[in-house]
N, C-alpha and C. Protein backbone atom coordinates (compact mmCIF):
# COMPACT_ATOMS: atom_id res chain seq x y z
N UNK A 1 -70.86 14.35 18.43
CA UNK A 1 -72.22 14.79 18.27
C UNK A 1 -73.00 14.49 19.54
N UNK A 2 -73.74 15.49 19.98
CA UNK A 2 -74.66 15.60 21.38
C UNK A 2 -75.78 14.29 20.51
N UNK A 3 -76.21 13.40 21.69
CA UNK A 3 -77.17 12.76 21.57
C UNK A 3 -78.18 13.34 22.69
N UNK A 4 -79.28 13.63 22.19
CA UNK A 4 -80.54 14.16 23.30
C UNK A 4 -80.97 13.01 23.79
N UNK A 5 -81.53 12.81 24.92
CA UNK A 5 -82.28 11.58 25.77
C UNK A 5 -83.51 11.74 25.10
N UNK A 6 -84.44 10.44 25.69
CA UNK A 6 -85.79 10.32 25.41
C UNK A 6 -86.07 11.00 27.28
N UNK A 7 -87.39 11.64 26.87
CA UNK A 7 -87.91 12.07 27.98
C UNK A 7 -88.03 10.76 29.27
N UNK A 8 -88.09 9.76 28.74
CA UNK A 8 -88.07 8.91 29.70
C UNK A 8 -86.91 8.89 30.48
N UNK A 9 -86.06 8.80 29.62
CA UNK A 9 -84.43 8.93 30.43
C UNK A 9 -84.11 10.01 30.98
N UNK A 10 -84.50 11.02 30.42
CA UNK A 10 -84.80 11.96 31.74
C UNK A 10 -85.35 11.89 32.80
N UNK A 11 -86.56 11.99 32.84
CA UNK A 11 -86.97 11.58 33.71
C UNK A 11 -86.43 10.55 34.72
N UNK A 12 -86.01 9.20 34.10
CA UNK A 12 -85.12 8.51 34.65
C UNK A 12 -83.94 8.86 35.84
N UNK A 13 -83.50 9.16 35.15
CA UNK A 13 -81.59 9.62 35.78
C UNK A 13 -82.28 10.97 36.34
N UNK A 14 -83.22 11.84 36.53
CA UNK A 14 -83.28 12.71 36.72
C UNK A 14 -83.97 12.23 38.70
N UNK A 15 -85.12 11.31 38.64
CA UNK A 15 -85.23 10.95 39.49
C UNK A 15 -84.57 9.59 40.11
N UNK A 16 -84.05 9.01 40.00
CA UNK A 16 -82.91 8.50 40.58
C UNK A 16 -81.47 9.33 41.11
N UNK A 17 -81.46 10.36 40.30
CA UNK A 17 -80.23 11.47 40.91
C UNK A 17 -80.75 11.30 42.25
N UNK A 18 -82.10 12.17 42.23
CA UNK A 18 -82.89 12.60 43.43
C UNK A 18 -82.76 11.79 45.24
N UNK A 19 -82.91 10.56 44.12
CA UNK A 19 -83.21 9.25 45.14
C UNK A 19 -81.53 9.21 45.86
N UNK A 20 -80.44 9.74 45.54
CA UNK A 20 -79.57 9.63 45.44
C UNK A 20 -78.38 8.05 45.40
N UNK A 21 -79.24 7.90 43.85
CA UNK A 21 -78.31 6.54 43.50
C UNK A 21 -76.85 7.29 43.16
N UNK A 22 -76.00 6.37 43.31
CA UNK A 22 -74.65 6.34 42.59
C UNK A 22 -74.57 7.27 41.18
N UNK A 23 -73.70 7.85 40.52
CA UNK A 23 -73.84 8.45 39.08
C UNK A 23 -73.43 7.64 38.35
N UNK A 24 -72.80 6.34 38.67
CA UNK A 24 -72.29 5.35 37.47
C UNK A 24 -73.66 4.48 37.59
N UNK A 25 -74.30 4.30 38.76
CA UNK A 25 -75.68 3.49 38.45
C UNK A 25 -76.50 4.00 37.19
N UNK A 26 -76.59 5.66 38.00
CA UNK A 26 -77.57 6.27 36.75
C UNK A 26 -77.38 6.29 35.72
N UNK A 27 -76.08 6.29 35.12
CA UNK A 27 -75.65 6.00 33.71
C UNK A 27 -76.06 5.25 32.85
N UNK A 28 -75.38 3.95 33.75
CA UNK A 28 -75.87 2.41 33.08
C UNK A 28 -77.27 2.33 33.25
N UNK A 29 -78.19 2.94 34.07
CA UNK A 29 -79.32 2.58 34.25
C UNK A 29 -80.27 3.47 32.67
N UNK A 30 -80.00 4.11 32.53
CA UNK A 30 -80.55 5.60 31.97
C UNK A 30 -79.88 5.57 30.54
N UNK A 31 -78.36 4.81 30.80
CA UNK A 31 -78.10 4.93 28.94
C UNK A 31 -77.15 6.01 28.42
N UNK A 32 -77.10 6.81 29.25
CA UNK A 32 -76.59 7.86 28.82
C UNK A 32 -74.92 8.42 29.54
N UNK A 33 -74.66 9.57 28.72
CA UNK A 33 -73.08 9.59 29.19
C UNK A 33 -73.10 10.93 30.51
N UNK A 34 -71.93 11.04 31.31
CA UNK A 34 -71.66 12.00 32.38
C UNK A 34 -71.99 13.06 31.97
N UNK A 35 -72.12 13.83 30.94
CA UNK A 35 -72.24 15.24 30.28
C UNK A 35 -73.33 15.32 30.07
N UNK A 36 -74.56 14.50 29.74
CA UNK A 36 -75.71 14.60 29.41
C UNK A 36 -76.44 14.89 30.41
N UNK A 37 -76.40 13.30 31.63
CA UNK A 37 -76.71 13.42 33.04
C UNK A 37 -76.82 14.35 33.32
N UNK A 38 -75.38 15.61 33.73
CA UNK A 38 -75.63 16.48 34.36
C UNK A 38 -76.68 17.66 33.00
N UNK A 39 -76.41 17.66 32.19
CA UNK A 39 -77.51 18.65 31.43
C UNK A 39 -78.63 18.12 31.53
N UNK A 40 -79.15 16.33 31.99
CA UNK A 40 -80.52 17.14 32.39
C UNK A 40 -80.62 17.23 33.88
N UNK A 41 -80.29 17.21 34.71
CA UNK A 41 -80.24 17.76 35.83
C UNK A 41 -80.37 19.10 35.73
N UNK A 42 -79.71 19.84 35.16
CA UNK A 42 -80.04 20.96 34.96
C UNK A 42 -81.01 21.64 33.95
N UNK A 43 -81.74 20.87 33.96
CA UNK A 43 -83.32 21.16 33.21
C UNK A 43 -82.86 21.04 31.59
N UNK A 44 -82.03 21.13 31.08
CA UNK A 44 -81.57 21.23 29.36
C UNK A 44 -82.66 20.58 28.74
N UNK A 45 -83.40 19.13 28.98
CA UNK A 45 -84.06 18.00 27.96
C UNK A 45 -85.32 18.24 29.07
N UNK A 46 -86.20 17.50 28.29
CA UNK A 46 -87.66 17.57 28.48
C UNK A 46 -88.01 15.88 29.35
N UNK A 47 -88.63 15.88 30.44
CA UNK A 47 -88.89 15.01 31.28
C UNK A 47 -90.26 14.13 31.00
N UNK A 48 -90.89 14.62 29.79
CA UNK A 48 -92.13 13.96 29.42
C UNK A 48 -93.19 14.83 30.12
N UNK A 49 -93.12 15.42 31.20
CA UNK A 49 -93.53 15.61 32.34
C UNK A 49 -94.63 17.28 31.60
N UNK A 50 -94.51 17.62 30.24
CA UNK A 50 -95.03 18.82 29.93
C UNK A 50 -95.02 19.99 30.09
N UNK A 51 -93.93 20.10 31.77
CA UNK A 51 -93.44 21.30 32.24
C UNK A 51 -91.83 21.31 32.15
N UNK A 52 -91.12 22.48 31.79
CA UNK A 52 -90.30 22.65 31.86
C UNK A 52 -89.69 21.96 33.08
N UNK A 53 -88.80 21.45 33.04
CA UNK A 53 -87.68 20.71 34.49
C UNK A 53 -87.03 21.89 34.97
N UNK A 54 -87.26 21.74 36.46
CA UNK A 54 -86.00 22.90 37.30
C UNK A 54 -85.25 22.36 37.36
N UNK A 55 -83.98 22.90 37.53
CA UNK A 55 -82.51 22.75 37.77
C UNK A 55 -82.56 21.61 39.11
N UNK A 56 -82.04 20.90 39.40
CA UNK A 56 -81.55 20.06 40.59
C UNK A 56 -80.21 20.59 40.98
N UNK A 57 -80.09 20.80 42.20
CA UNK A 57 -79.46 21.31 42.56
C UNK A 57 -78.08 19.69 43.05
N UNK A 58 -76.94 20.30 42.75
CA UNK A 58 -75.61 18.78 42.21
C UNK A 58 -75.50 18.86 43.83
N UNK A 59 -74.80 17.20 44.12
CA UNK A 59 -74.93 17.01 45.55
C UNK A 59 -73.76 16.95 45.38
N UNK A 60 -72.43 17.52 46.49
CA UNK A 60 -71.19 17.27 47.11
C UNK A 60 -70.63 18.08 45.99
N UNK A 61 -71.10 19.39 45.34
CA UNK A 61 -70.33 20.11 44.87
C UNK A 61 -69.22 20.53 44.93
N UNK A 62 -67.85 19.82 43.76
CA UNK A 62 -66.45 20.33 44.01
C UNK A 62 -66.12 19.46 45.29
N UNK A 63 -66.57 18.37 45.73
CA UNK A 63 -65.70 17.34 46.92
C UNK A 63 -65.13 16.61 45.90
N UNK A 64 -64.95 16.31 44.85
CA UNK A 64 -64.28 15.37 44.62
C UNK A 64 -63.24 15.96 43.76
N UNK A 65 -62.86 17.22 43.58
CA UNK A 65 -61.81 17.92 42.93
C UNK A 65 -61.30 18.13 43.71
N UNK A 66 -61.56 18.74 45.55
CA UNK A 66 -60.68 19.03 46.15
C UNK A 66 -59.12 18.33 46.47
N UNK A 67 -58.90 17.06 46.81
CA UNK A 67 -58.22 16.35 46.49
C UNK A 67 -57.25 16.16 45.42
N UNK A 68 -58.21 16.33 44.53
CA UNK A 68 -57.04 16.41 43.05
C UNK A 68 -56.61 17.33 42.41
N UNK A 69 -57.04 19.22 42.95
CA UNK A 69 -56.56 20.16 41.98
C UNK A 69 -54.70 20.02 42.24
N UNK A 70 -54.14 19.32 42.19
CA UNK A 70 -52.87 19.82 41.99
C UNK A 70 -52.50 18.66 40.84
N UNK A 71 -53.35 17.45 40.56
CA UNK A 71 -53.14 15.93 40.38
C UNK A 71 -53.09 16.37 38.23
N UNK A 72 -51.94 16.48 37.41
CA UNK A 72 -51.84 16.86 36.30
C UNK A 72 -52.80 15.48 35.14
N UNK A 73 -53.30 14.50 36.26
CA UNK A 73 -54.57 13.55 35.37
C UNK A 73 -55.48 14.42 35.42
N UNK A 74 -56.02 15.11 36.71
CA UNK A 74 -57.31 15.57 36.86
C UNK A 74 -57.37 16.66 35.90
N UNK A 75 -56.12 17.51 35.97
CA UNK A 75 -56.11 18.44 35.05
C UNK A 75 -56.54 17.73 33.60
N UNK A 76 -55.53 16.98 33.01
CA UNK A 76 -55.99 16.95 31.45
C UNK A 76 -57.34 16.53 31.50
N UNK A 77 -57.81 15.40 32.49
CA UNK A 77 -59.45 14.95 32.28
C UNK A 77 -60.16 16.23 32.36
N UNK A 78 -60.20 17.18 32.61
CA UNK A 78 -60.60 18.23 32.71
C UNK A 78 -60.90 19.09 31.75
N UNK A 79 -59.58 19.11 30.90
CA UNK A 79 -59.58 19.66 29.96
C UNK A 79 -60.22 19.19 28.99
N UNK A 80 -59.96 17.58 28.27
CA UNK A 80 -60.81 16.80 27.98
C UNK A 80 -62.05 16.93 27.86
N UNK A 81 -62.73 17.16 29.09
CA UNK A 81 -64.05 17.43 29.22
C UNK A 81 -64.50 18.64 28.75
N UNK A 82 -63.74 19.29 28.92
CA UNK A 82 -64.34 20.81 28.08
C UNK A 82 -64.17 20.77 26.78
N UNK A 83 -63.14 20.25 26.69
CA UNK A 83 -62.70 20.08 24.44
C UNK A 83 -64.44 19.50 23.75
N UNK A 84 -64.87 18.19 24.66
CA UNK A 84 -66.21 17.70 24.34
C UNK A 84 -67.12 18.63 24.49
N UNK A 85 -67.30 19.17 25.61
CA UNK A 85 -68.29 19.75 25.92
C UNK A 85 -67.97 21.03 24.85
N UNK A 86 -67.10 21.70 24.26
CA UNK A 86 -67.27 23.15 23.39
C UNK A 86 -67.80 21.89 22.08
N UNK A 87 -67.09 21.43 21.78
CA UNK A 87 -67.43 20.08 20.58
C UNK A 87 -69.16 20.28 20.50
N UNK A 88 -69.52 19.70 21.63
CA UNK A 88 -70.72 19.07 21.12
C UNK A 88 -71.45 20.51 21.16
N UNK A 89 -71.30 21.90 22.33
CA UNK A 89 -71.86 23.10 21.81
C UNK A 89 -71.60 23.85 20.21
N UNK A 90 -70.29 23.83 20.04
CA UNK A 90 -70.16 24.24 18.43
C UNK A 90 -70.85 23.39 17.36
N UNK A 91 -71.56 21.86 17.59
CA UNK A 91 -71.96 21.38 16.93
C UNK A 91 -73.53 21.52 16.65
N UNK A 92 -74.15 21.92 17.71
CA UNK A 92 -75.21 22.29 18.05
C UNK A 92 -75.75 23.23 17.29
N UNK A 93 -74.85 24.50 17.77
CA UNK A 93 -74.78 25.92 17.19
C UNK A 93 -74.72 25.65 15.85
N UNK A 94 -73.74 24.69 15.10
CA UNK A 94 -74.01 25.16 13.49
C UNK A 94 -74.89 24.06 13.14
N UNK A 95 -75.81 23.15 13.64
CA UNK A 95 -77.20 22.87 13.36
C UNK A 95 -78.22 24.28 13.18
N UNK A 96 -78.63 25.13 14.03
CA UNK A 96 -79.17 25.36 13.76
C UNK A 96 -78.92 26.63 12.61
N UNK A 97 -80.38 27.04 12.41
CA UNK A 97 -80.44 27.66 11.31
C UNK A 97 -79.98 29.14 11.41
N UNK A 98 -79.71 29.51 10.50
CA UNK A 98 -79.21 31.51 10.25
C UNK A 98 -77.84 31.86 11.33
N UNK A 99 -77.01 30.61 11.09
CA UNK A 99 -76.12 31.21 12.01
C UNK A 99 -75.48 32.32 11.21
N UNK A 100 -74.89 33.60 12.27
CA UNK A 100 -74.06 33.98 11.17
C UNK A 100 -72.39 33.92 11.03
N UNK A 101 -71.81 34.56 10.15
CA UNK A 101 -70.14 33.96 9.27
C UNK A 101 -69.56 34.22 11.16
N UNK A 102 -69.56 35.26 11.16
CA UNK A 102 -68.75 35.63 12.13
C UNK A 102 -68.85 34.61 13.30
N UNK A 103 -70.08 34.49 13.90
CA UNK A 103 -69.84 33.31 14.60
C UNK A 103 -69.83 31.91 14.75
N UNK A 104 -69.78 31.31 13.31
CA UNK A 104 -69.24 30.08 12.95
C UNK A 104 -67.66 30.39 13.14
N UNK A 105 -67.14 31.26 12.28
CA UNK A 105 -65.88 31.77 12.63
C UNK A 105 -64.91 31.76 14.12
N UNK A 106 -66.16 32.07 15.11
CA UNK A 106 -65.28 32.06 16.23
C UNK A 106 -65.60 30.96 16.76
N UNK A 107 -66.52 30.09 16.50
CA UNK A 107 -66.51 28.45 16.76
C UNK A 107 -65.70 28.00 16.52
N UNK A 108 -64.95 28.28 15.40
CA UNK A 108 -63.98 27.40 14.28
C UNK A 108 -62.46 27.51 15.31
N UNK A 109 -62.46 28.96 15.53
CA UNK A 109 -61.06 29.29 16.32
C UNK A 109 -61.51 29.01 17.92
N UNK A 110 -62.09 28.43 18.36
CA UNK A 110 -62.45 28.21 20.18
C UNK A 110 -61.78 26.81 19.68
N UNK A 111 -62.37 25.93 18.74
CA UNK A 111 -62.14 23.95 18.61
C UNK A 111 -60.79 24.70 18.07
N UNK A 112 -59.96 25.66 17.32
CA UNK A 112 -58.58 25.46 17.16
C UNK A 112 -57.56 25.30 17.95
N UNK A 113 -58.19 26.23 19.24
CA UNK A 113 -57.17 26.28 20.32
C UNK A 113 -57.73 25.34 21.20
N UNK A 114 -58.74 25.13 21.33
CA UNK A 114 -58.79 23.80 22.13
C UNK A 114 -57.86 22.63 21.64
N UNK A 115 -58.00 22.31 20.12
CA UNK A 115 -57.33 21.03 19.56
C UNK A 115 -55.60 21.24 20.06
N UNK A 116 -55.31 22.61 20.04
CA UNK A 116 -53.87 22.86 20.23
C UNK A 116 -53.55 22.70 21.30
N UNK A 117 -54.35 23.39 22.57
CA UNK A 117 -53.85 23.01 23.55
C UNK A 117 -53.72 21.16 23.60
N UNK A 118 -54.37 20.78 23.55
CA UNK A 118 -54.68 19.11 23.73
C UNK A 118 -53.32 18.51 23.14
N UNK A 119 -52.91 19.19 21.75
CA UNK A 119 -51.34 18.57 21.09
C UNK A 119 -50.58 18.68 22.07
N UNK A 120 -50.61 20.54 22.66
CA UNK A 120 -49.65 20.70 23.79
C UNK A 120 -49.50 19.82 24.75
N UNK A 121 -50.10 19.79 25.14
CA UNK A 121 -50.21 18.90 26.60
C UNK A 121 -49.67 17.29 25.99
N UNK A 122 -49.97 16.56 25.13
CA UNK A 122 -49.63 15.48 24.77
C UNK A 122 -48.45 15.32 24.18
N UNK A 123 -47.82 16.71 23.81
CA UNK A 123 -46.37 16.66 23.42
C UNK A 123 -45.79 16.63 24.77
N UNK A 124 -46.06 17.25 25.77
CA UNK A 124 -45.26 17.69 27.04
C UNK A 124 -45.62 16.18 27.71
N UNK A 125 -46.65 15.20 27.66
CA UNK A 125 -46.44 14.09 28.26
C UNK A 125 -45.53 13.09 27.92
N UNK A 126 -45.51 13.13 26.01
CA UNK A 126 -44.40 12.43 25.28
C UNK A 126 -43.11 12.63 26.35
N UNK A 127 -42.57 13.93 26.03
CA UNK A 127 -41.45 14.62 26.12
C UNK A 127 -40.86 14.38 27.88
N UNK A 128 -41.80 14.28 28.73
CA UNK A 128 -41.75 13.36 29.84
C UNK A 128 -41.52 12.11 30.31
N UNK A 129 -42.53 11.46 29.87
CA UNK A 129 -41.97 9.90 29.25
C UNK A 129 -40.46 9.79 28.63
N UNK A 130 -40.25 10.29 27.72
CA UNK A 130 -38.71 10.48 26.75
C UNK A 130 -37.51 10.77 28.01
N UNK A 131 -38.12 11.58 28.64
CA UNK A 131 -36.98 12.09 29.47
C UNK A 131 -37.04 10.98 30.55
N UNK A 132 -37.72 10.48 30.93
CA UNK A 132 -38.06 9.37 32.47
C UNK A 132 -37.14 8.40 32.10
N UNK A 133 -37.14 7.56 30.72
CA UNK A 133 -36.92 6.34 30.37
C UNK A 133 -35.19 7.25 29.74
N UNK A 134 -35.15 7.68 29.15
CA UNK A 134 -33.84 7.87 28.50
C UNK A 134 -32.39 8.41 29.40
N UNK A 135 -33.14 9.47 30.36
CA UNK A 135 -32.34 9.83 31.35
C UNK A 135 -31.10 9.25 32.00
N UNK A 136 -29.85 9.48 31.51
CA UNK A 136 -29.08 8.95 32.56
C UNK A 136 -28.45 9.95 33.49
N UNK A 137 -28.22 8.92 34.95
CA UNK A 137 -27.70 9.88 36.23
C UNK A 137 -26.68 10.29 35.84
N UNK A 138 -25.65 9.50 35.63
CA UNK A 138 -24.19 10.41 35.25
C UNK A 138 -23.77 11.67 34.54
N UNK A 139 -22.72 12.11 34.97
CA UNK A 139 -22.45 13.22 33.98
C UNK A 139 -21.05 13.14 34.10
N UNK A 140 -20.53 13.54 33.30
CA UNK A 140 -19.10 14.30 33.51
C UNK A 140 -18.53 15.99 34.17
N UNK A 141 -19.32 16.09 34.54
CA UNK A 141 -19.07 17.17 35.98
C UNK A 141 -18.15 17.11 37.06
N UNK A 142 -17.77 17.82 37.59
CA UNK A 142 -16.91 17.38 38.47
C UNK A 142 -17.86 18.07 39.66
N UNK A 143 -17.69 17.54 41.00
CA UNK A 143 -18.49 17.39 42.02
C UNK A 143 -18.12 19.13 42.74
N UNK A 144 -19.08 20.32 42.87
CA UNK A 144 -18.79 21.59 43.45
C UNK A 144 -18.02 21.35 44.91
N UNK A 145 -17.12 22.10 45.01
CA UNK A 145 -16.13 22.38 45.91
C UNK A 145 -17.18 22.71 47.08
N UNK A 146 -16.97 22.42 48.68
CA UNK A 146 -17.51 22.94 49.66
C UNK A 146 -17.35 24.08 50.24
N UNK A 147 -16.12 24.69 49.72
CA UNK A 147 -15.80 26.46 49.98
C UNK A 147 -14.93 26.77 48.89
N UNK A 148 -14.79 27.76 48.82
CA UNK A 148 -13.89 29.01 47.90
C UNK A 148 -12.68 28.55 47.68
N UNK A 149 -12.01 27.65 48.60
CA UNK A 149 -10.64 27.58 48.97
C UNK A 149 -10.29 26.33 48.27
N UNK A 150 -11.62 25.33 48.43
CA UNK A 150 -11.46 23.64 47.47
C UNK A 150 -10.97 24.86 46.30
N UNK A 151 -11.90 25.28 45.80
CA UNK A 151 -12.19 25.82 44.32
C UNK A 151 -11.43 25.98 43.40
N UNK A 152 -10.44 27.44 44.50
CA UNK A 152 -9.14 27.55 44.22
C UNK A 152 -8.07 26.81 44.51
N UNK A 153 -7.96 25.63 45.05
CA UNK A 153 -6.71 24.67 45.28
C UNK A 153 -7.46 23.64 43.64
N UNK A 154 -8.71 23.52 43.53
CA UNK A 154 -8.95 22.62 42.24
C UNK A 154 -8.64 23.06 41.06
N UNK A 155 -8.91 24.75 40.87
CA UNK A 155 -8.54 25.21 39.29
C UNK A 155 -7.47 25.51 39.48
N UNK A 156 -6.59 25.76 40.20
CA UNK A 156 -5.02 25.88 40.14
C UNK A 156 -4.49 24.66 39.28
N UNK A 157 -4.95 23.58 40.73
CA UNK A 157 -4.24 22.20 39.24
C UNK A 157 -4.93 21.72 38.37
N UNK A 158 -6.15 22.14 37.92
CA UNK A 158 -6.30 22.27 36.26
C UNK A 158 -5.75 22.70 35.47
N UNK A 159 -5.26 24.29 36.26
CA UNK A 159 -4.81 25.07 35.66
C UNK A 159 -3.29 24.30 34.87
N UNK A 160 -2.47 23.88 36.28
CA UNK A 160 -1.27 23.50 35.90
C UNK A 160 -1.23 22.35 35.37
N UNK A 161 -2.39 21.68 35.14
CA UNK A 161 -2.17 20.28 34.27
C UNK A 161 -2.28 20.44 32.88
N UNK A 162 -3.00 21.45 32.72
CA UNK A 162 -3.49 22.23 31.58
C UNK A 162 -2.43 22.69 30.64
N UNK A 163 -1.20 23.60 31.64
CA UNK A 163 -0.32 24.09 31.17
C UNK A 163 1.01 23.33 30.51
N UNK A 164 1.20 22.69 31.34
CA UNK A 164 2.28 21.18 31.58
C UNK A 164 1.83 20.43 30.45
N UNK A 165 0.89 20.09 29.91
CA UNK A 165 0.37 19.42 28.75
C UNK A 165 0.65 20.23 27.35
N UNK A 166 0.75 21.47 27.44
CA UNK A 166 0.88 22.11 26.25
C UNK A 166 2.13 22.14 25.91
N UNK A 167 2.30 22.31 24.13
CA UNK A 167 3.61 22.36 23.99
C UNK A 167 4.74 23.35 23.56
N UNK A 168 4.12 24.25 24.01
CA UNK A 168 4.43 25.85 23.89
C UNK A 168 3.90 26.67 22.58
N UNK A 169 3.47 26.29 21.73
CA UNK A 169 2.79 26.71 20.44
C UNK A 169 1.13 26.71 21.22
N UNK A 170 0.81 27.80 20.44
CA UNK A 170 -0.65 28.18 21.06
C UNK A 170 -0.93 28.17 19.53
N UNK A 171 -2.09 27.20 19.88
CA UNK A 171 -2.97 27.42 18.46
C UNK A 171 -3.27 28.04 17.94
N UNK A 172 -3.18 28.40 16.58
CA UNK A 172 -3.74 29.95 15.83
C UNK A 172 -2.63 30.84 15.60
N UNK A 173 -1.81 31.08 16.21
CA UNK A 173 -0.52 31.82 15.78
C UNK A 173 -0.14 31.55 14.99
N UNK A 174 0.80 32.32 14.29
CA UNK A 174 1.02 32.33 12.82
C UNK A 174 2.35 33.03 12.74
N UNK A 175 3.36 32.36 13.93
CA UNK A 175 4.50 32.82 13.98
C UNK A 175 5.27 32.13 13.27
């Protein structure tokens, strides 16, 4: 559930953004969580102030993703963040009044596939883990020949060890 600020805390975190404190200062200072912060930065809550709030424009936009778009934490935190963020919009939306069927409906199926993807991804981290820790190097393989010629000097005497072992009855006949 979205918690709205008091105009003070807007105001707050809104001018301290400005001042350009830290965003974990403004947090702790202000009370409030990363998702909120930036909605009122972007004018969403009321500043006390009687006038609508303009947008603040975000400082070092996308520097701190550059670094990590390949990093599969940044990804799920990511994702994460959007699962909340549709969360607390679908929650919003069926506060208010006269919604209609149909689009409660497609609220219902946006949090389905969100929730699914989120299983996904946490099955595929299981299933990683499982494989890291359980994995063994060995196999019973035999090591690929360096040309054509190993290949054929190796299945020859398979071949003939193969043969030499049998005892002239071939299985399944019914002679």
């Amino acid at each position: 559930m979205i918690v709205i600020p008091t105009p003070e805390q807007v105001a707050l975190a809104r001018r301290r953004y400005f001042e350009r404190a830290p965003v974990k200062e403004i947090l702790a200072e202000a009370g409030i969580k990363l998702g909120t912060l930036y909605r009122c930065l972007a004018g969403d809550f009321p500043d006390g102030s009687g006038v609508e709030p303009a947008a603040i424009e975000l400082r070092r936009r996308g520097v701190r993703m550059r670094h990590r778009l390949g990093s599969r934490a940044a990804l799920v935190a990511r994702i994460w963040r959007t699962a909340e963020r549709q969360v607390e919009e679908i929650e919003d939306r069926l506060k208010a009044a006269g919604l209609e069927l149909a689009e409660r409906e497609s609220n219902a199926r946006t949090l389905a596939i969100v929730a699914k993807m989120l299983r996904e991804l946490a099955a595929v981290d299981d299933a990683k883990k499982a494989r890291g820790k359980g994995a063994s190097r060995g196999n019973n393989d035999d090591d690929v020949p360096r040309n054509i010629d190993d290949l054929r000097r190796a299945l020859a005497q398979k071949l003939e060890s193969f043969v030499a072992g049998q005892s002239g009855a071939v299985p399944g006949d019914a002679e």
